[in-house]
C-alpha atoms as a PDB file:
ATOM      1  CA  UNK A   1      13.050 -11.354  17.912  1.00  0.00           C
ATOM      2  CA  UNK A   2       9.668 -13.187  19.152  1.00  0.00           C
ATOM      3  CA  UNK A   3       7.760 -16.859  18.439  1.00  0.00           C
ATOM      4  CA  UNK A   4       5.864 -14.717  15.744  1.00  0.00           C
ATOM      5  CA  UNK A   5       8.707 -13.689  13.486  1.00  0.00           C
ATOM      6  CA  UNK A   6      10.153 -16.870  13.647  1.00  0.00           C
ATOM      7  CA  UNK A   7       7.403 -18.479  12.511  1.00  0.00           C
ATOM      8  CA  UNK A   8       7.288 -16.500   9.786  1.00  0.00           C
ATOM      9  CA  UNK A   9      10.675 -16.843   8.890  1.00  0.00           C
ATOM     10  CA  UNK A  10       9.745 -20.959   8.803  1.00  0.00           C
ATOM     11  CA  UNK A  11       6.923 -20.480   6.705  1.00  0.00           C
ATOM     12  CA  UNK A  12       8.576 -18.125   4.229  1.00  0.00           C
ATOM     13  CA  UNK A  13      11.181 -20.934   3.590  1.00  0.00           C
ATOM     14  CA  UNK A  14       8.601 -23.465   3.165  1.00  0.00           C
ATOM     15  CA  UNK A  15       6.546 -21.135   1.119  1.00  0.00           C
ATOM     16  CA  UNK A  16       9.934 -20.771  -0.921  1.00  0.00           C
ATOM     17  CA  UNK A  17      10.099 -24.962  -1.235  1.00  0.00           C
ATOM     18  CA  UNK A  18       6.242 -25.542  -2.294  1.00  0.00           C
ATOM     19  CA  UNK A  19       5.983 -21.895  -4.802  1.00  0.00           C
ATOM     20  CA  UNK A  20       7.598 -21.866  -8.653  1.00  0.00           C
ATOM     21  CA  UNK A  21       6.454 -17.751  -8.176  1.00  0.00           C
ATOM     22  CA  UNK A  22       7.447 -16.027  -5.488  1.00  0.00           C
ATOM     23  CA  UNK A  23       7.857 -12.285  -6.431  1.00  0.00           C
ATOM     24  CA  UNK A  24       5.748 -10.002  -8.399  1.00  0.00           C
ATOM     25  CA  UNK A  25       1.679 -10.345  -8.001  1.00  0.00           C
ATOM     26  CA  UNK A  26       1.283 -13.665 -10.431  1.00  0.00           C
ATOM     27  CA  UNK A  27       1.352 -16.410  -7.391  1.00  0.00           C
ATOM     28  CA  UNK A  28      -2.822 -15.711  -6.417  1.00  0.00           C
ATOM     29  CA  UNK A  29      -1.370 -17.417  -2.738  1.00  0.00           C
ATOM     30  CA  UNK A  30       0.724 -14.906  -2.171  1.00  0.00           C
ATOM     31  CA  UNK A  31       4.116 -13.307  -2.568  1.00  0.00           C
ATOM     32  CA  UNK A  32       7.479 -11.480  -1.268  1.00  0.00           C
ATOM     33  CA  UNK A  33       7.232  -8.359  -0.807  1.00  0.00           C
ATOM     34  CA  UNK A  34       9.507  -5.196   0.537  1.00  0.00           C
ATOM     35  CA  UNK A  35       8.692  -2.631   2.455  1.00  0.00           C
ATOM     36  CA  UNK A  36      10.698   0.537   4.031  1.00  0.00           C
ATOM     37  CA  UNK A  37      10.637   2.109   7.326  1.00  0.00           C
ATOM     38  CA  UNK A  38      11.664   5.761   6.562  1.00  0.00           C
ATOM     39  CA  UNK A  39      13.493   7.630   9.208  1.00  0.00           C
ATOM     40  CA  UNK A  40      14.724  10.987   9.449  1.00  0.00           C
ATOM     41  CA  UNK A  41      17.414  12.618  12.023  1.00  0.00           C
ATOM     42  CA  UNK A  42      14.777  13.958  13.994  1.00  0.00           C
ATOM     43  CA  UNK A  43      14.006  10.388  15.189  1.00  0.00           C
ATOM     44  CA  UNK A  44      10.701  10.100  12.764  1.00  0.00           C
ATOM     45  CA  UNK A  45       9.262   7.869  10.639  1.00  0.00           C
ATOM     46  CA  UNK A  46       7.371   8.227   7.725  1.00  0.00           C
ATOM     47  CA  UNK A  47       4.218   6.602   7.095  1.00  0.00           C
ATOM     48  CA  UNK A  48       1.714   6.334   4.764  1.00  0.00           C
ATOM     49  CA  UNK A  49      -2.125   6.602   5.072  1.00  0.00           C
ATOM     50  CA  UNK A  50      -2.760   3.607   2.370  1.00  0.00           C
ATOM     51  CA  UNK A  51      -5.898   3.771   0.296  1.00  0.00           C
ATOM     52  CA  UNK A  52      -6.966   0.763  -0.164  1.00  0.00           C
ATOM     53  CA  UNK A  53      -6.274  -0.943   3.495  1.00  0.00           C
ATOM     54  CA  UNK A  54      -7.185   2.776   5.141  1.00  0.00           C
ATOM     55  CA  UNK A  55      -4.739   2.715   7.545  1.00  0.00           C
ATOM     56  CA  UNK A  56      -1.240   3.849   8.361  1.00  0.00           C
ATOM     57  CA  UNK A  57       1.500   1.852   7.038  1.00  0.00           C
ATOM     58  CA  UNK A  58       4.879   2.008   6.385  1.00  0.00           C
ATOM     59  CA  UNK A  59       5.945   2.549   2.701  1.00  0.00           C
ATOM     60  CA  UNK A  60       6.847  -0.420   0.498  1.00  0.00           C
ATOM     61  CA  UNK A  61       4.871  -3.627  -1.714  1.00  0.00           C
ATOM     62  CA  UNK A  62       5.240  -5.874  -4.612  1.00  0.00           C
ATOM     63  CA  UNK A  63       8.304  -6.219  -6.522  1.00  0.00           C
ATOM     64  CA  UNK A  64       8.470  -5.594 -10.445  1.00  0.00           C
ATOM     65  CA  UNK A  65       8.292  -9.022 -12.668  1.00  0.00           C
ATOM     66  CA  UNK A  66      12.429  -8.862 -12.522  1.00  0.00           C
ATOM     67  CA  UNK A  67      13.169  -7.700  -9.680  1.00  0.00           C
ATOM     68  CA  UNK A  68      14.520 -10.541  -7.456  1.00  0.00           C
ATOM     69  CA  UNK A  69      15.970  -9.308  -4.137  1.00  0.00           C
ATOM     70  CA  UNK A  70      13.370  -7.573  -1.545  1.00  0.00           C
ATOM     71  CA  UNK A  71      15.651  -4.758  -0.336  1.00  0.00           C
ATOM     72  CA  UNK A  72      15.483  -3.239  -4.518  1.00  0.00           C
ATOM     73  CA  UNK A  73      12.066  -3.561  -4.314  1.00  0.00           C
ATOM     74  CA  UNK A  74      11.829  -1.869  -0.524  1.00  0.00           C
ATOM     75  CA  UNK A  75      14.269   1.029  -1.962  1.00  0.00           C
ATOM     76  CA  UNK A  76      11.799   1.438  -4.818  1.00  0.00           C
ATOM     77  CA  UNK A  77       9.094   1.531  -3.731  1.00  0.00           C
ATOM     78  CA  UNK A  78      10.082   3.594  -0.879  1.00  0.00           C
ATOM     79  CA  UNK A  79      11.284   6.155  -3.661  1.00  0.00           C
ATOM     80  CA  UNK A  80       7.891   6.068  -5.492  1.00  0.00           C
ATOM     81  CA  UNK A  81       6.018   6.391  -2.542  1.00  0.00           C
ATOM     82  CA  UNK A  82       7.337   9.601  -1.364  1.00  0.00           C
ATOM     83  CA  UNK A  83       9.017  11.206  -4.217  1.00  0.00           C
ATOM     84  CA  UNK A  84      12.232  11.423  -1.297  1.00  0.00           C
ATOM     85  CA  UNK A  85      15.563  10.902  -4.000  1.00  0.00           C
ATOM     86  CA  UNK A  86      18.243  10.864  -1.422  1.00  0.00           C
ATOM     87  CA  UNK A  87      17.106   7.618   0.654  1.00  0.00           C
ATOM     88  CA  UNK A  88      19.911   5.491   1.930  1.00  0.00           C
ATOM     89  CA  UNK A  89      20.079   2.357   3.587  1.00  0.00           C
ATOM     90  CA  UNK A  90      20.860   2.500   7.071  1.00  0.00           C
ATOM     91  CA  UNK A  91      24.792   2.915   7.429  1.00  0.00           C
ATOM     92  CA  UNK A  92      24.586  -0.074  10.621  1.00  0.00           C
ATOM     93  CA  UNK A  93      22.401  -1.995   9.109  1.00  0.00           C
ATOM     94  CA  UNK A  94      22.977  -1.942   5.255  1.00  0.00           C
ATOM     95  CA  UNK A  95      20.644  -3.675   2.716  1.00  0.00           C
ATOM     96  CA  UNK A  96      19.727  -6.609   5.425  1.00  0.00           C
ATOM     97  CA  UNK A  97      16.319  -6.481   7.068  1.00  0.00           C
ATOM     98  CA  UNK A  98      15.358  -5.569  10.350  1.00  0.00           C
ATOM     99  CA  UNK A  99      12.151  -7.417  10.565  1.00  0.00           C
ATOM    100  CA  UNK A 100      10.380  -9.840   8.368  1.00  0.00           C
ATOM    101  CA  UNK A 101       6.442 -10.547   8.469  1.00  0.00           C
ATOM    102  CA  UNK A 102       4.085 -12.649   7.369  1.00  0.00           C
ATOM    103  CA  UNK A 103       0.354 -11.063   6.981  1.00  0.00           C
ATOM    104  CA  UNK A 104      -2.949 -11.561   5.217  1.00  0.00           C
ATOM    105  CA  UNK A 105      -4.039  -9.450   2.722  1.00  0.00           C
ATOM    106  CA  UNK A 106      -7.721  -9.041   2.730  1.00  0.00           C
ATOM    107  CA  UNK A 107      -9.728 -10.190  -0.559  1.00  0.00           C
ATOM    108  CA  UNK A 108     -10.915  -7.155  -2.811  1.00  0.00           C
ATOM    109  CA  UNK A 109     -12.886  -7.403  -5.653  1.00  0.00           C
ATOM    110  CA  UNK A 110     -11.548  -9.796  -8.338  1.00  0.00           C
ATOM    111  CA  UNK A 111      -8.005 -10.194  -5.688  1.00  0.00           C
ATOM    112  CA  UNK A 112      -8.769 -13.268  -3.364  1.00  0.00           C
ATOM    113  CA  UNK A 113      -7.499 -13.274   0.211  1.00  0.00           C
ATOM    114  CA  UNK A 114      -3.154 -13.691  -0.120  1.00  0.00           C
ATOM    115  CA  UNK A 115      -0.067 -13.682   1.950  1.00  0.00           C
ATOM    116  CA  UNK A 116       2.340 -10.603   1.927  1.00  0.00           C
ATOM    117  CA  UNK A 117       5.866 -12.248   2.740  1.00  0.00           C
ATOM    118  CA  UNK A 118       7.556  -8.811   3.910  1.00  0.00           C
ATOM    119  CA  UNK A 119      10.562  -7.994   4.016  1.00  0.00           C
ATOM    120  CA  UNK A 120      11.261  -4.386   5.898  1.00  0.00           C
ATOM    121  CA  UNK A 121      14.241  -2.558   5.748  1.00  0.00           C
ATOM    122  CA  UNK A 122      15.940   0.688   7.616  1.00  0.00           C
ATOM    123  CA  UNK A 123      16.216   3.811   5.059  1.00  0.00           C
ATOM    124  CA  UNK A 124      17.244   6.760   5.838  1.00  0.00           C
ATOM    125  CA  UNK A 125      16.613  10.983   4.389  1.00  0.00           C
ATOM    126  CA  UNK A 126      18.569  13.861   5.201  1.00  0.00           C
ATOM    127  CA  UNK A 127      15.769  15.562   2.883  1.00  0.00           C
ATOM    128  CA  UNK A 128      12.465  15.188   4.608  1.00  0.00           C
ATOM    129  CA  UNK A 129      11.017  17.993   3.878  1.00  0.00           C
ATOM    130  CA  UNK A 130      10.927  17.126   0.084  1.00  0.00           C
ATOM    131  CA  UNK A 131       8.117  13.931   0.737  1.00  0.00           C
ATOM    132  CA  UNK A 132       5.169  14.017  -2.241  1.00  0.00           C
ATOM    133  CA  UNK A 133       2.365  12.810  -2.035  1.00  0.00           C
ATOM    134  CA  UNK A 134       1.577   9.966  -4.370  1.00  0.00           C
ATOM    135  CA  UNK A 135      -1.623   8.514  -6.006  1.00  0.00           C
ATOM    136  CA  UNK A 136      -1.077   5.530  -3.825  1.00  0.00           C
ATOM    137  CA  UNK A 137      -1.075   7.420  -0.743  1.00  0.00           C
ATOM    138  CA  UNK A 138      -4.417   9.495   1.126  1.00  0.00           C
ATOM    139  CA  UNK A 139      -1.716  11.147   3.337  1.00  0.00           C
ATOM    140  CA  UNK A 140       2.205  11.155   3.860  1.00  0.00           C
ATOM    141  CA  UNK A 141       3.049  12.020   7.610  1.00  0.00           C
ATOM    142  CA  UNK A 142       6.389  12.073   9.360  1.00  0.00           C
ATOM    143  CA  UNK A 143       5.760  10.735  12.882  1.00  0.00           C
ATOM    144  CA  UNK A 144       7.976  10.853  15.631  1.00  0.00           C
ATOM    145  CA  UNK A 145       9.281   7.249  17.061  1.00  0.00           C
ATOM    146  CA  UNK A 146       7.934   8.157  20.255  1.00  0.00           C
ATOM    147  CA  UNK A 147       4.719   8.828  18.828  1.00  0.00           C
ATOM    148  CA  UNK A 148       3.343   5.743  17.305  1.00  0.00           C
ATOM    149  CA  UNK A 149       1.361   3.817  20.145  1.00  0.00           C
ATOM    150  CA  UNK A 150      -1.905   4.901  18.957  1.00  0.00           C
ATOM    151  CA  UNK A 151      -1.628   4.591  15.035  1.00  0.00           C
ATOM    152  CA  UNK A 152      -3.639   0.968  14.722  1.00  0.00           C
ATOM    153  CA  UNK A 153      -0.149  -0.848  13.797  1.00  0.00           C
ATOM    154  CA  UNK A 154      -0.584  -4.491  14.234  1.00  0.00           C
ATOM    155  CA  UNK A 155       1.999  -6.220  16.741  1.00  0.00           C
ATOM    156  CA  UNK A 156       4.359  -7.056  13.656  1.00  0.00           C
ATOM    157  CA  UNK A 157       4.462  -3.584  12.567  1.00  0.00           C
ATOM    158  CA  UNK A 158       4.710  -2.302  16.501  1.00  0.00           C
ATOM    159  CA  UNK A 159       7.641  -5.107  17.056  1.00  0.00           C
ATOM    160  CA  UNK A 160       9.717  -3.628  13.794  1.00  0.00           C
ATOM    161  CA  UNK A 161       9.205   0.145  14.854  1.00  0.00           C
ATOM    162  CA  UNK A 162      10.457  -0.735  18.288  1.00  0.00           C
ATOM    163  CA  UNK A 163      13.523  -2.219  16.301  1.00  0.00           C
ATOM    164  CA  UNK A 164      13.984   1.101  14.786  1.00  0.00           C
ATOM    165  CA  UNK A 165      13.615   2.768  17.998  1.00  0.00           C
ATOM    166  CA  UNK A 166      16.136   0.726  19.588  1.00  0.00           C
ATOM    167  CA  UNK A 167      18.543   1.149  16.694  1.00  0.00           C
ATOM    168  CA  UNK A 168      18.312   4.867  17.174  1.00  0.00           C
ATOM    169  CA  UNK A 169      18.862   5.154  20.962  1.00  0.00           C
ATOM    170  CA  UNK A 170      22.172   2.567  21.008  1.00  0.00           C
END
């Protein structure tokens, strides 16, 4: 939608060309990951207050050593995340992404500085009430659409909840 996703969308394919490992954490450069933007029919999103980054996300990461398609690994980790069993992938949209993003993940300890190739992904609960809070998470929060301005997202993650957004009100 914007200079910024295609370009990422460039350098994830030649990131793809020059990388044997792609998924799962062994490539130290970085790797594909998926990541879920939650939504309820009360036009809210769930988000995550991460602990290690310390700021609110949407739900998602690395895929499993065999997993091999972004969207299992979204739905996963989606499912861990929140404990929610009845997520679905958006009926209009289906397994396909609605964004994709390529961001830095700050070095850590023994972790060096690595790219998070992201793929992110529409699912949907009829069940929200039933979120749990995971060891991964300080805080679970639904958040209405409307109500994300002032949450720290970067552009990337602003640009893919407007997405949402605009998904819901067509």
């Amino acid at each position: 939608t914007d200079e910024k996703e295609r370009s990422d969308i460039a350098f994830i394919a030649s990131f793809i060309e020059t990388h044997n490992l792609v998924f799962g954490k062994a490539n130290p450069n970085g790797h594909i990951t998926g990541s879920a933007l939650v939504i309820d029919d009360h036009q809210r999103i769930l988000l995550t207050y991460h602990k290690k980054l310390q700021r609110w996300l949407q739900l998602g990461g690395h895929s499993d050593d065999n997993e091999y398609d972004p969207a299992t690994t979204a739905y996963r980790e989606a499912r861990e995340e929140s404990g929610l069993i009845d997520l679905k992938f958006d009926p209009e949209i289906g397994p396909i992404p609605i964004d994709i993003d390529v961001h830095i993940i700050p070095a850590r300890k023994a972790v060096a500085a690595h790219y998070h190739l992201d793929f992110r992904y529409v699912l949907r609960t009829l069940e929200p009430d039933r979120i749990e809070l995971t060891a991964e998470s300080d805080a679970l929060e639904w958040v209405p659409l409307s109500s994300t301005h002032n949450l720290g997202f970067d552009p990337a993650l602003v640009r893919a909840v407007d997405k949402v957004r605009r998904l819901i009100e067509s």
